[in-house]
PDB file of N, CA and C in Angstrom:
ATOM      1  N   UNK A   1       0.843  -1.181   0.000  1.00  0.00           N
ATOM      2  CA  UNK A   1       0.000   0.000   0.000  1.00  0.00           C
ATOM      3  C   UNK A   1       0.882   1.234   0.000  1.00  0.00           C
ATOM      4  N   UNK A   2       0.276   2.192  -0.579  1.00  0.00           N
ATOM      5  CA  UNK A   2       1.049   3.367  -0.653  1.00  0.00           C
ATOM      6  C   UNK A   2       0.436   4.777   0.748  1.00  0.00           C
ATOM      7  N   UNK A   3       1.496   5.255   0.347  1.00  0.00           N
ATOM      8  CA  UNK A   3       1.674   6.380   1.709  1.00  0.00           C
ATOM      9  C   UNK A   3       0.743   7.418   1.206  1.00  0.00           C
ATOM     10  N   UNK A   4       0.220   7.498   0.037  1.00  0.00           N
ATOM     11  CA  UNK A   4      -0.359   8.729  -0.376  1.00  0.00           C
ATOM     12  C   UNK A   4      -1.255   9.180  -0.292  1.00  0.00           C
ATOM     13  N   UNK A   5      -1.682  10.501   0.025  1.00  0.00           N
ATOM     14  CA  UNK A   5      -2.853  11.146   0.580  1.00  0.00           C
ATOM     15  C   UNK A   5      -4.045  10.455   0.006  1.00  0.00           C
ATOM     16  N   UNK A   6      -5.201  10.177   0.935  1.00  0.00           N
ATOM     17  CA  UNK A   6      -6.454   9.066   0.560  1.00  0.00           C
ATOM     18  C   UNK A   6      -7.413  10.647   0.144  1.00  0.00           C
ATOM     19  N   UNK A   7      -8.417  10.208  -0.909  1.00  0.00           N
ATOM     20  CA  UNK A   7      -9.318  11.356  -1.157  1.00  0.00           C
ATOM     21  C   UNK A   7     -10.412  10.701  -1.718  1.00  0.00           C
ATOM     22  N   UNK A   8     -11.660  11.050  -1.868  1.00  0.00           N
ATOM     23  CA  UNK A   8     -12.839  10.564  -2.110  1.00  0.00           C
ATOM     24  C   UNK A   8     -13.482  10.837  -3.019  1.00  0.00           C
ATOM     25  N   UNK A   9     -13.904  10.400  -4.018  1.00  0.00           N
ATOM     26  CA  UNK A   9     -14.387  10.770  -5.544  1.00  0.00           C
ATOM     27  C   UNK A   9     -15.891  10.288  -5.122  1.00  0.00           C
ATOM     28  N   UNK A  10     -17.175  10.880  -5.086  1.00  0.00           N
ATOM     29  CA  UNK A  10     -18.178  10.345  -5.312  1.00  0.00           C
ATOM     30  C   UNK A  10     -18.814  10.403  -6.156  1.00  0.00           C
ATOM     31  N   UNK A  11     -19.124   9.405  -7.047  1.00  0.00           N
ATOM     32  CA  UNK A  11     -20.258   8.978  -8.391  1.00  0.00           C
ATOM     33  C   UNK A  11     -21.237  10.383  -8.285  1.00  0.00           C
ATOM     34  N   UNK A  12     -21.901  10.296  -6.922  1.00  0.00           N
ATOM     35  CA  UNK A  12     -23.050  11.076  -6.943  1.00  0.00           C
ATOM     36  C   UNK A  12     -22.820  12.795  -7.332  1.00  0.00           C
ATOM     37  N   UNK A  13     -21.469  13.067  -7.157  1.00  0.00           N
ATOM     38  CA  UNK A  13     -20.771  14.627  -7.460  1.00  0.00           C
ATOM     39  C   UNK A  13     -21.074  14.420  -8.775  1.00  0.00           C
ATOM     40  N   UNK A  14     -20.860  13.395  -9.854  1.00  0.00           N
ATOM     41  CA  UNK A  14     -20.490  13.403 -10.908  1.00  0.00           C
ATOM     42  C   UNK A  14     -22.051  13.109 -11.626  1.00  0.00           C
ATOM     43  N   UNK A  15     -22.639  12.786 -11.266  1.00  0.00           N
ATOM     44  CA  UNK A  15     -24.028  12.302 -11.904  1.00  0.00           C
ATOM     45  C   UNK A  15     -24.905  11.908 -10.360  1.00  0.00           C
ATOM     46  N   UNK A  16     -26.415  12.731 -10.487  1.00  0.00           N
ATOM     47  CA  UNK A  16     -27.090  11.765  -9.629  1.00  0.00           C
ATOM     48  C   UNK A  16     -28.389  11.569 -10.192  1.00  0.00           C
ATOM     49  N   UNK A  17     -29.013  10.730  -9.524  1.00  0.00           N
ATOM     50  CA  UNK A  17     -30.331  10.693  -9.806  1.00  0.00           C
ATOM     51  C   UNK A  17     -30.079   9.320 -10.975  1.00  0.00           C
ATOM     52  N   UNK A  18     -30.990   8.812 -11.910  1.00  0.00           N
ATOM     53  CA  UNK A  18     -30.782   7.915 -12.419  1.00  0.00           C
ATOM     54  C   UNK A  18     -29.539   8.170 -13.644  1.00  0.00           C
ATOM     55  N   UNK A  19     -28.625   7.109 -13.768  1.00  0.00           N
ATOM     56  CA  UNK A  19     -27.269   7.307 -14.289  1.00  0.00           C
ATOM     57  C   UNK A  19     -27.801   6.721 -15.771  1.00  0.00           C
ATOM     58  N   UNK A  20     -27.769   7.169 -16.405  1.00  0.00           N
ATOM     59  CA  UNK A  20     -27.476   6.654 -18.301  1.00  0.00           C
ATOM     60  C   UNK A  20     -26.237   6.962 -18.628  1.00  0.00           C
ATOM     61  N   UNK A  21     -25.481   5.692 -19.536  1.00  0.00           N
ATOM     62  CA  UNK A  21     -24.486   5.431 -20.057  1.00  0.00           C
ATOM     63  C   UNK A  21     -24.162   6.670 -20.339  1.00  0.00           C
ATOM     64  N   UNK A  22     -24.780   6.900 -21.686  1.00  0.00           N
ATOM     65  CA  UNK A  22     -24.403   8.363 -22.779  1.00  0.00           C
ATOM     66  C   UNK A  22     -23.764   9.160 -21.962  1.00  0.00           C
ATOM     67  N   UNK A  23     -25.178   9.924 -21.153  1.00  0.00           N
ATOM     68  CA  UNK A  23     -24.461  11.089 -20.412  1.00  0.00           C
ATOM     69  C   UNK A  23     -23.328  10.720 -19.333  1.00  0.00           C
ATOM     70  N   UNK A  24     -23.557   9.744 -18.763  1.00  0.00           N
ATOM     71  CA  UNK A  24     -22.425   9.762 -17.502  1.00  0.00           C
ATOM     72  C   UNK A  24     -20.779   9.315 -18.861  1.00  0.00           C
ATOM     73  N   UNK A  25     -21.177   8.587 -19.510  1.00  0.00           N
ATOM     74  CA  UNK A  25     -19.656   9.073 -20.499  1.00  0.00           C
ATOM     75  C   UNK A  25     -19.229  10.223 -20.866  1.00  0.00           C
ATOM     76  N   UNK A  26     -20.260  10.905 -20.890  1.00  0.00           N
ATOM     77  CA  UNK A  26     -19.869  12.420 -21.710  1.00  0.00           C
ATOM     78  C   UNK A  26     -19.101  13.189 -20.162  1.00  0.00           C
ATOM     79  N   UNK A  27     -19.491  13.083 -19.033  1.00  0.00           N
ATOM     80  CA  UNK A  27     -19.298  13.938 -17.717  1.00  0.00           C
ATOM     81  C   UNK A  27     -17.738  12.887 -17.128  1.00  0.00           C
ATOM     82  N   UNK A  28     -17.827  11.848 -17.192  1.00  0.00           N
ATOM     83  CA  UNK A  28     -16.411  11.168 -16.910  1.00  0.00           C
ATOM     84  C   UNK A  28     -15.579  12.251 -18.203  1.00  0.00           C
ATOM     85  N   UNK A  29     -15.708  12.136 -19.152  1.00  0.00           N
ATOM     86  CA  UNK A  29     -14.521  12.732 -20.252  1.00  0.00           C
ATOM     87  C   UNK A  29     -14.164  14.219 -20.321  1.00  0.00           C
ATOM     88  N   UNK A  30     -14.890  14.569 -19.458  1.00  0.00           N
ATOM     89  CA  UNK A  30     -15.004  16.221 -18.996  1.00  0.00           C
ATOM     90  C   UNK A  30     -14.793  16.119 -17.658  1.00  0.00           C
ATOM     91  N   UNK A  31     -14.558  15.355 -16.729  1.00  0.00           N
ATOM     92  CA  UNK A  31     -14.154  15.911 -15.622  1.00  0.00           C
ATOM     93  C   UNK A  31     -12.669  15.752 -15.440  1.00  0.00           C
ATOM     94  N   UNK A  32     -12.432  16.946 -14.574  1.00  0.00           N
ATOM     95  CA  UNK A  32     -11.062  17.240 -14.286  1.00  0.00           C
ATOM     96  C   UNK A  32     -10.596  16.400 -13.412  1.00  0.00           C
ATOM     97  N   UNK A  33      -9.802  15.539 -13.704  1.00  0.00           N
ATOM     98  CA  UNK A  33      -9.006  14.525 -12.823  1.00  0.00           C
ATOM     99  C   UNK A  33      -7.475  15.251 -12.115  1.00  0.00           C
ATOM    100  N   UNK A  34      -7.125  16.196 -12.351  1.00  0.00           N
ATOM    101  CA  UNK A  34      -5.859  17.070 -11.853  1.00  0.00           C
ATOM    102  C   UNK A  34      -5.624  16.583 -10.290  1.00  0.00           C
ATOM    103  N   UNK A  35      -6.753  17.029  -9.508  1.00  0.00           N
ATOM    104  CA  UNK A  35      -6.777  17.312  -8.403  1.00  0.00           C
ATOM    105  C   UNK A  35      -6.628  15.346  -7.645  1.00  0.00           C
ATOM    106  N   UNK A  36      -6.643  14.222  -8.542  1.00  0.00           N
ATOM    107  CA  UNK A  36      -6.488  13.067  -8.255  1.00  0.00           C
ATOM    108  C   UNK A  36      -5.098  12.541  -8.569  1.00  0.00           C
ATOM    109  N   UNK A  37      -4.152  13.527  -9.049  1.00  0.00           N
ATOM    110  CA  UNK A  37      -2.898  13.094  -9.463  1.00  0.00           C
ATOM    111  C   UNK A  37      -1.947  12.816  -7.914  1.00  0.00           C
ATOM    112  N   UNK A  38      -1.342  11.245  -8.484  1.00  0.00           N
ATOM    113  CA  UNK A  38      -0.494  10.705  -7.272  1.00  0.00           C
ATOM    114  C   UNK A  38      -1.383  10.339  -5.604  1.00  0.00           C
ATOM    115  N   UNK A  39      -2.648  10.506  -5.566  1.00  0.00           N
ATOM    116  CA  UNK A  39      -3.446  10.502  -4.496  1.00  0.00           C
ATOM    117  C   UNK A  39      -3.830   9.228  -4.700  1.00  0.00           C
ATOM    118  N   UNK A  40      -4.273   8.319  -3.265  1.00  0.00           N
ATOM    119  CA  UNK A  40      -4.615   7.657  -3.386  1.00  0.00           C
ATOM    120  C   UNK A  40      -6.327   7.554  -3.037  1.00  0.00           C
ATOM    121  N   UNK A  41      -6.934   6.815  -4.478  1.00  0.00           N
ATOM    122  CA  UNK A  41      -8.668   7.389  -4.704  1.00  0.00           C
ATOM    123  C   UNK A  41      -9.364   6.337  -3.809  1.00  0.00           C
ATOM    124  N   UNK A  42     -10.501   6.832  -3.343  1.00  0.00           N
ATOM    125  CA  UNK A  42     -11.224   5.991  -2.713  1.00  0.00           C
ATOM    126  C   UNK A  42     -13.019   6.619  -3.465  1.00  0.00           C
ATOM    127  N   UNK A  43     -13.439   5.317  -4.485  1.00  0.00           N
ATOM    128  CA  UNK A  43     -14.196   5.772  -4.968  1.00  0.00           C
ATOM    129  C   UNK A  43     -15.585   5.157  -4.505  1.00  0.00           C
ATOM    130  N   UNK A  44     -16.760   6.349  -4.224  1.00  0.00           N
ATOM    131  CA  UNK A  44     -17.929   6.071  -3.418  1.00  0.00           C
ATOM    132  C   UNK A  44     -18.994   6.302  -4.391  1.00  0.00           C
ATOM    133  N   UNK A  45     -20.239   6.168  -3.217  1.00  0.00           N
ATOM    134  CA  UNK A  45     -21.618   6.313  -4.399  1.00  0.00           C
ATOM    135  C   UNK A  45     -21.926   5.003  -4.992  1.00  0.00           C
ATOM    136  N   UNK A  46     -23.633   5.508  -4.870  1.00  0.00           N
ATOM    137  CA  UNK A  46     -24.778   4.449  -5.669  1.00  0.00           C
ATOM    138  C   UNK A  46     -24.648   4.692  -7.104  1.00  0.00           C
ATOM    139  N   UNK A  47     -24.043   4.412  -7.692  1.00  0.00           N
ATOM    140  CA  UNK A  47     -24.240   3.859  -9.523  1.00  0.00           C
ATOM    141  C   UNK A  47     -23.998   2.569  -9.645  1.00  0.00           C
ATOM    142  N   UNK A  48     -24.211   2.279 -10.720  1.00  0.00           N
ATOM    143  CA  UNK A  48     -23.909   0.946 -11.690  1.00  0.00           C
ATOM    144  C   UNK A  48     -22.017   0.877 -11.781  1.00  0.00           C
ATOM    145  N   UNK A  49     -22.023  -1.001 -11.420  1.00  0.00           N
ATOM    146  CA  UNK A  49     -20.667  -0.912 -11.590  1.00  0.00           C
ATOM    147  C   UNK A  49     -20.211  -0.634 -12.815  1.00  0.00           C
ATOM    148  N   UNK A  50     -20.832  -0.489 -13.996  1.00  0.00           N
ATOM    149  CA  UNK A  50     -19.919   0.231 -14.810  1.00  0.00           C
ATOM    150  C   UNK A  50     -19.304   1.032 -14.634  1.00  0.00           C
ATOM    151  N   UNK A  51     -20.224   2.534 -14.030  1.00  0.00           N
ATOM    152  CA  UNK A  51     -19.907   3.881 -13.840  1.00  0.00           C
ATOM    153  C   UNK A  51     -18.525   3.776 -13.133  1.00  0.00           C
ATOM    154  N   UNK A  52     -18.461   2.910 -12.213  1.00  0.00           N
ATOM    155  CA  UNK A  52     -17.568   2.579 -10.964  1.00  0.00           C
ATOM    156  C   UNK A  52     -16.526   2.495 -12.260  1.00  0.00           C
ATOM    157  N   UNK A  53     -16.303   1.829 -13.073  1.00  0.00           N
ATOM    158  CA  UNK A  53     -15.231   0.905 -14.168  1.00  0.00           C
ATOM    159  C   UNK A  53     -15.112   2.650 -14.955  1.00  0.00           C
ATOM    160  N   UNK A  54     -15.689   3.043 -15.483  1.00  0.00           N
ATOM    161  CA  UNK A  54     -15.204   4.311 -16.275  1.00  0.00           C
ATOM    162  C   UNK A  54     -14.894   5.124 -15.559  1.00  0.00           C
ATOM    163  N   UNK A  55     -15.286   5.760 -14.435  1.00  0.00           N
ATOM    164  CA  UNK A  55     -14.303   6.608 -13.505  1.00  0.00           C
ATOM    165  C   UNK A  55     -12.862   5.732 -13.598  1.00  0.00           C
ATOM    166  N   UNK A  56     -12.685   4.855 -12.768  1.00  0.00           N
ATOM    167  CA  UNK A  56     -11.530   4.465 -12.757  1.00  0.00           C
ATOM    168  C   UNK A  56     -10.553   4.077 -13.991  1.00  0.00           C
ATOM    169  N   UNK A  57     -11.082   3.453 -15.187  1.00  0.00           N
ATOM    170  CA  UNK A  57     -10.472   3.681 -16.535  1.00  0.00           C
ATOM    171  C   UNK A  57      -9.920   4.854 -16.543  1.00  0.00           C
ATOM    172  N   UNK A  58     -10.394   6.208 -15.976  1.00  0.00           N
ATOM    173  CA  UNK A  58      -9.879   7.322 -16.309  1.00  0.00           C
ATOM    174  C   UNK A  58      -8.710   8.260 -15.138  1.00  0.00           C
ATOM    175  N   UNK A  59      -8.893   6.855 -14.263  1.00  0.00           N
ATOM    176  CA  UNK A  59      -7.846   7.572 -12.879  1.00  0.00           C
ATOM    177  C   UNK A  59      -6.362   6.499 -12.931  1.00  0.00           C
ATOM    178  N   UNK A  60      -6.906   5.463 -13.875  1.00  0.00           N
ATOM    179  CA  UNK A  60      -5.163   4.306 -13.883  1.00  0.00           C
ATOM    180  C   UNK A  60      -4.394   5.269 -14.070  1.00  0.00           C
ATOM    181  N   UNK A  61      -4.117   5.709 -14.764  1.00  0.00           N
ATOM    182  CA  UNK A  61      -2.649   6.182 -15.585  1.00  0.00           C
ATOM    183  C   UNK A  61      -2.045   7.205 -14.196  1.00  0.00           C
ATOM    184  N   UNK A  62      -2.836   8.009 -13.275  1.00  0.00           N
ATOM    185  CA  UNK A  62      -2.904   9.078 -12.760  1.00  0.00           C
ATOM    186  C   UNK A  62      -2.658   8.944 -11.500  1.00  0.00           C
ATOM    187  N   UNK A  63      -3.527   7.742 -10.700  1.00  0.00           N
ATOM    188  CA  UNK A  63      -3.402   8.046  -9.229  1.00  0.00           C
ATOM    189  C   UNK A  63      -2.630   6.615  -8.958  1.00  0.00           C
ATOM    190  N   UNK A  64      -2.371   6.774  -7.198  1.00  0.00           N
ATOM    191  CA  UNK A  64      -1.168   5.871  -7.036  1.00  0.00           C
ATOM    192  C   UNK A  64      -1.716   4.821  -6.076  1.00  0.00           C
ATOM    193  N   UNK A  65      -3.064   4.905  -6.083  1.00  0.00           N
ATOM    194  CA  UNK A  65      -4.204   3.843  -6.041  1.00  0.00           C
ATOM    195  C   UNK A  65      -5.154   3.924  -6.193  1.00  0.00           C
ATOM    196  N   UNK A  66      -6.332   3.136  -6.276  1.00  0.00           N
ATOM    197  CA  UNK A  66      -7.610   3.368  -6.340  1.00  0.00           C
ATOM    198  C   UNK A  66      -8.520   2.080  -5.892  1.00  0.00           C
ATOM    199  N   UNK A  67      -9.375   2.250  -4.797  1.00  0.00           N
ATOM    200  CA  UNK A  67     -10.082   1.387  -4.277  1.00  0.00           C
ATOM    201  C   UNK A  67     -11.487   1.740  -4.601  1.00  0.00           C
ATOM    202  N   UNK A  68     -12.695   0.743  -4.751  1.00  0.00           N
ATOM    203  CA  UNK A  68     -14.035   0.628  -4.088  1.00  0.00           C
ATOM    204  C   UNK A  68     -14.482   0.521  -2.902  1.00  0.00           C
ATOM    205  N   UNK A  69     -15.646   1.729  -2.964  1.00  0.00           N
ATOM    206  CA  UNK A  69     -15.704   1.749  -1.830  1.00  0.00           C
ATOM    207  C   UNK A  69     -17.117   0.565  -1.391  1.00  0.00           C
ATOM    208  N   UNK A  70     -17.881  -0.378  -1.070  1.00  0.00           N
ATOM    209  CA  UNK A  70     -18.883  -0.953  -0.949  1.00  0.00           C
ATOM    210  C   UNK A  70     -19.753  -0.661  -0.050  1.00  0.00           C
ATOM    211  N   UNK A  71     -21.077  -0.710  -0.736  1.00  0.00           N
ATOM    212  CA  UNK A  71     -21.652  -0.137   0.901  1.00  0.00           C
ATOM    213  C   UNK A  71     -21.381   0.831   1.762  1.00  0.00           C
ATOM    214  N   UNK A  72     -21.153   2.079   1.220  1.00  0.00           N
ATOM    215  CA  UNK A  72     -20.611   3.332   1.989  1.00  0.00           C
ATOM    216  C   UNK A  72     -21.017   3.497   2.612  1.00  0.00           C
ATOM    217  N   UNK A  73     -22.253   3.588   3.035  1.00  0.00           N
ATOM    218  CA  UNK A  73     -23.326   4.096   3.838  1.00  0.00           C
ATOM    219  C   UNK A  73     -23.411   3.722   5.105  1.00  0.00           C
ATOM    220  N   UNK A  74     -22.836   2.360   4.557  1.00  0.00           N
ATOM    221  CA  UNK A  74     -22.956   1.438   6.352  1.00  0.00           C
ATOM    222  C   UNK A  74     -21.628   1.069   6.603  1.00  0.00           C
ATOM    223  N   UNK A  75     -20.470   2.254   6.778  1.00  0.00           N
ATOM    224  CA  UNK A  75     -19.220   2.232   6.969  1.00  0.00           C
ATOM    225  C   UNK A  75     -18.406   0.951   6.010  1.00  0.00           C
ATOM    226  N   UNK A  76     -18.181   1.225   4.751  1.00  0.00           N
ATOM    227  CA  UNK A  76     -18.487   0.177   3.373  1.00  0.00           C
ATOM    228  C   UNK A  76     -16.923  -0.756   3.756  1.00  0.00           C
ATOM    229  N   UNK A  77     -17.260  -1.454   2.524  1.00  0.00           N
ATOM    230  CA  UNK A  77     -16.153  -2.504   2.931  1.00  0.00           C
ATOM    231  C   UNK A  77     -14.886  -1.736   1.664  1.00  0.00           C
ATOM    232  N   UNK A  78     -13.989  -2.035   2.097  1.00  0.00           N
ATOM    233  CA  UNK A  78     -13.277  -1.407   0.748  1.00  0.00           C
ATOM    234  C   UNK A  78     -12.625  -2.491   0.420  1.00  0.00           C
ATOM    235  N   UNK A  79     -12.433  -2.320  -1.165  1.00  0.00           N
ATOM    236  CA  UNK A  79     -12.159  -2.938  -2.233  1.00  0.00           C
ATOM    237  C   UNK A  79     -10.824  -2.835  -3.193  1.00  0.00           C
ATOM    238  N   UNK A  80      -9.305  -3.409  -2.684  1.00  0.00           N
ATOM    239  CA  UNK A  80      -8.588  -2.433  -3.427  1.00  0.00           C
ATOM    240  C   UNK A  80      -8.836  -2.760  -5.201  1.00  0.00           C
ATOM    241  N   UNK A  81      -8.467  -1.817  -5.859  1.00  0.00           N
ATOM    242  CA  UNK A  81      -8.355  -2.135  -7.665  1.00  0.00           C
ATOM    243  C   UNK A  81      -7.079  -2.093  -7.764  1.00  0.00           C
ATOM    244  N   UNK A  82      -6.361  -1.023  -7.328  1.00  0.00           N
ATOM    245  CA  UNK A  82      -5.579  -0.929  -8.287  1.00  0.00           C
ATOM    246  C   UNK A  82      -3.835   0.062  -7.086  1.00  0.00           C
ATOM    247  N   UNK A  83      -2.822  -0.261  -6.729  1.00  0.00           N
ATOM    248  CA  UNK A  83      -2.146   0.440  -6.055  1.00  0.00           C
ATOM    249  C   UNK A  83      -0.756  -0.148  -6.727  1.00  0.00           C
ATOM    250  N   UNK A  84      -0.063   1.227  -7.249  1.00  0.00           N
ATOM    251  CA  UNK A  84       0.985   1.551  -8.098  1.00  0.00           C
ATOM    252  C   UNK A  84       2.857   1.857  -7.368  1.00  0.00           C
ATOM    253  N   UNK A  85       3.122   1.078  -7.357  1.00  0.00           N
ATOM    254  CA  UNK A  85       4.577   1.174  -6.510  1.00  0.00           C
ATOM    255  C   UNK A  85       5.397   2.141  -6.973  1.00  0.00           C
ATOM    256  N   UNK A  86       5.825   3.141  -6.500  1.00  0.00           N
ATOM    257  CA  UNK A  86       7.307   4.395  -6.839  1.00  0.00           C
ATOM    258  C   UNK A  86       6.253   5.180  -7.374  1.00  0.00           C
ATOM    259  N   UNK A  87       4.840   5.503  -7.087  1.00  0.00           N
ATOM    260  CA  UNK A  87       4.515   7.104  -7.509  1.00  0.00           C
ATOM    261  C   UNK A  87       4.161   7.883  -6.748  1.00  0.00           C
TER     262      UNK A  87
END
């Protein structure tokens, strides 16, 4: 595991209410990921695990981990995806 600052991306910032493909692709490809560089993501929120899969498609290259979060609500279980050694 890495040392790097943990931060919280929620689905629901990015889309709420009922999620459709189209648009929630169009708002992943427009949002600013800057502020996720070298951090390690902890990603929350009720969507479809896709949504979960295209946020994170768009945080590999960038952050220096990225987990699911499950069940947030009821102190969730986390899930690692993805944690990147030397960034």
């Amino acid at each position: 595991m890495t040392s790097a600052e943990k931060i919280t991306l929620d689905l629901n910032d990015i889309a709420s209410g009922k999620v459709e493909l189209s648009s929630f692709q169009q708002k992943v490809s427009s949002l600013d990921i800057s502020p996720y560089k070298g951090k390690h993501v902890q990603l929350v929120g009720c969507a479809p695990t896709w949504a979960h899969l295209l946020v994170a498609g768009r945080l590999f290259r960038i952050v220096s981990a990225l987990d699911f979060v499950i069940d947030d609500g009821k102190e969730g279980k986390v899930v690692p995806v993805l944690t990147t050694l030397g960034k």
